[in-house]
Protein backbone atom coordinates (compact mmCIF):
# COMPACT_ATOMS: atom_id res chain seq x y z
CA UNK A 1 61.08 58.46 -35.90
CA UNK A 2 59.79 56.40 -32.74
CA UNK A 3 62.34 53.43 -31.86
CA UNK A 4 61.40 50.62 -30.12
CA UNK A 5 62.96 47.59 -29.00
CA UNK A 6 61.53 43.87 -28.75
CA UNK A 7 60.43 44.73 -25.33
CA UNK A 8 58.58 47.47 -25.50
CA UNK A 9 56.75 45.86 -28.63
CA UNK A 10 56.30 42.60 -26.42
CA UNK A 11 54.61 45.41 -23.58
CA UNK A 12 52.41 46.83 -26.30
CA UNK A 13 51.11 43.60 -27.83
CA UNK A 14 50.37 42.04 -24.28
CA UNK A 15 48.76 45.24 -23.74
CA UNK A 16 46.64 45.05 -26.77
CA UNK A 17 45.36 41.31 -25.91
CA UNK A 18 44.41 42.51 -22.15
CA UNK A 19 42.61 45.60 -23.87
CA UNK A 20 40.57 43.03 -25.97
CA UNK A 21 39.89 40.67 -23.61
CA UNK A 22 38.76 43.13 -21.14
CA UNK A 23 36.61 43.91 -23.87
CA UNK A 24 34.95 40.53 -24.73
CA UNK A 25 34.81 39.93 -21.21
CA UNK A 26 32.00 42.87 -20.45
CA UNK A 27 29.06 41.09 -21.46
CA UNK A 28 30.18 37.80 -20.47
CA UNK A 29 30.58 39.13 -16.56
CA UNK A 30 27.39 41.61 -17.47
CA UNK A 31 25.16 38.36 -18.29
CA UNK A 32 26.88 36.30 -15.27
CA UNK A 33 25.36 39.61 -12.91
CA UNK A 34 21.27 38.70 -14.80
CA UNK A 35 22.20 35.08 -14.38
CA UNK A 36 23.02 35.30 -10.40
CA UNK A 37 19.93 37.81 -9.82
CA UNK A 38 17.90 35.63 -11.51
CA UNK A 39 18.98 32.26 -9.34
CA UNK A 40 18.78 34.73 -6.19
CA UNK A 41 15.02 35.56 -7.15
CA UNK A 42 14.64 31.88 -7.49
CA UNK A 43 15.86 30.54 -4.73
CA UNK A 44 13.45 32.87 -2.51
CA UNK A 45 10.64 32.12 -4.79
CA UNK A 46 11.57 28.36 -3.94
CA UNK A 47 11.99 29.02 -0.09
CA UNK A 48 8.50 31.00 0.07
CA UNK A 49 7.18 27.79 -1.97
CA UNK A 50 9.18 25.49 0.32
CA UNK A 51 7.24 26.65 3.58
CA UNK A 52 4.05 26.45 1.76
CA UNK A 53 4.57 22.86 0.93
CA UNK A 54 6.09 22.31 4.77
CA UNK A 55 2.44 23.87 5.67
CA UNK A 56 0.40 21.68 3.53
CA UNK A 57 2.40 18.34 4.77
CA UNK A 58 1.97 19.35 8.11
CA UNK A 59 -1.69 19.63 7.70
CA UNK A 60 -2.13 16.40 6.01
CA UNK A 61 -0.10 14.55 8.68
CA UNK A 62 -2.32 16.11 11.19
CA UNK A 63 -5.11 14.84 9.50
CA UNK A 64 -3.79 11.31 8.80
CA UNK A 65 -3.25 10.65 12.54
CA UNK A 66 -7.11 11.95 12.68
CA UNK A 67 -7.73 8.96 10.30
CA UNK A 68 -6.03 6.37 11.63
CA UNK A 69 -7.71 7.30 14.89
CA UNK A 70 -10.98 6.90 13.47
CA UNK A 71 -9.89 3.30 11.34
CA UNK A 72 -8.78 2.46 15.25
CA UNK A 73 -12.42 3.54 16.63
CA UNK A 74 -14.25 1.72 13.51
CA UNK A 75 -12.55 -1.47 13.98
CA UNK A 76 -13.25 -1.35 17.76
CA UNK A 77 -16.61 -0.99 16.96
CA UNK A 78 -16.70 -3.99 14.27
CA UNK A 79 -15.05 -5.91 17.18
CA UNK A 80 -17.43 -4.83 19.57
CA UNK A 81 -20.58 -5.83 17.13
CA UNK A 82 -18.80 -9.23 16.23
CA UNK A 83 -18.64 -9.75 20.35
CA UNK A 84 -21.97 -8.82 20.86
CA UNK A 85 -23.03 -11.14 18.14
CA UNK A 86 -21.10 -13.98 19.05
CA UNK A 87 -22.73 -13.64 22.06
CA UNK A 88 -26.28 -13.13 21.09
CA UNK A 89 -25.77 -16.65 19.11
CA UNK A 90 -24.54 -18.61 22.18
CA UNK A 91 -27.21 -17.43 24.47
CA UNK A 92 -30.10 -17.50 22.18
CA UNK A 93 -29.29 -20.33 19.98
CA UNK A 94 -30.30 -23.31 22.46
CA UNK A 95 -33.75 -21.35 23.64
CA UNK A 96 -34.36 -20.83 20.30
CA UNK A 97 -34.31 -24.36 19.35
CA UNK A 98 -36.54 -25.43 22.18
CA UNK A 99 -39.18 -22.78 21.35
CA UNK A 100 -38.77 -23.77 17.67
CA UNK A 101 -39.21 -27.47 18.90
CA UNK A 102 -41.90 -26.97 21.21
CA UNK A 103 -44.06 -24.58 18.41
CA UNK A 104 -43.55 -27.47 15.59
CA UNK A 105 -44.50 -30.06 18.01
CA UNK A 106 -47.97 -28.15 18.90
CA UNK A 107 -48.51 -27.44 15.37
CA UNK A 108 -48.11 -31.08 14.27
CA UNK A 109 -50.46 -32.33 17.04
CA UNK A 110 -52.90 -29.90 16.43
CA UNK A 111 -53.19 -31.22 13.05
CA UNK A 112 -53.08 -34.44 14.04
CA UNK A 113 -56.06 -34.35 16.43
CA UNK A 114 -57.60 -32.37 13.65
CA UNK A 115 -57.71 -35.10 11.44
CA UNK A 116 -58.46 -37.80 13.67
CA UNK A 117 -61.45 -35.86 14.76
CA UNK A 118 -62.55 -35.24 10.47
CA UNK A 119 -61.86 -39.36 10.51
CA UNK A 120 -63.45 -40.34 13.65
CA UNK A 121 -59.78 -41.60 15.15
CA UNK A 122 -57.83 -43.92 12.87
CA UNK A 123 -54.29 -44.38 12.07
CA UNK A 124 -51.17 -41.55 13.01
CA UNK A 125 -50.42 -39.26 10.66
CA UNK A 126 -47.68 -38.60 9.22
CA UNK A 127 -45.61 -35.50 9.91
CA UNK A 128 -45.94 -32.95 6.54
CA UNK A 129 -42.47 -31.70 4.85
């Protein structure tokens, strides 16, 4: 007959528990190893995607100061017209007047020796509107 004492049972049945949870523990700590392989795929999958996107934002900030350079050059140039125009008005505008003037003060005597030469002289004529 085997004989034990409270010990040795005590031994045995913490034995027993470590045996089993050992056990359950394999495909918990086998899954863990997929789950860590997986993340370690992923995070170079996200690093290769990270430099891609560091690529493309470097591009487009290249090519934003290429636009705001030519906003800069188009709003000189609207400056530059407005200048020119503000200028074109000041020099022009009193000329322009007199030769205005001077034509609609030919034109109206013109007409107005016209008629007094169709009347035979006469009274002034009044200017037309």
């Amino acid at each position: 007959m085997i004989t034990a004492n409270i010990y040795q049972i005590a031994v045995l049945i913490i034995a027993l528990a470590f045996l089993i949870l050992v056990i359950f523990m394999i495909p918990t700590l086998l899954q863990l190893k997929r789950t860590v392989k997986s993340f370690e795929e992923l995070s170079a999958e996200g690093k290769k995607s990270l430099g891609a996107i560091n690529g493309i934002l470097e591009k487009a900030g290249e090519q934003t100061g290429e636009v705001a350079e030519l906003f800069n050059k188009v709003k000189e140039v609207g400056l530059k017209i407005t200048t020119l125009a503000e200028f074109f008005v000041d020099n022009l505008r009193s000329p322009l007047i007199s030769v205005l003037s001077l034509m609609l003060g030919i034109e109206f005597g013109l007409k107005h020796l016209k008629k007094k030469g169709k009347e035979g002289g006469g009274e002034d004529v009044k200017r037309e509107e």
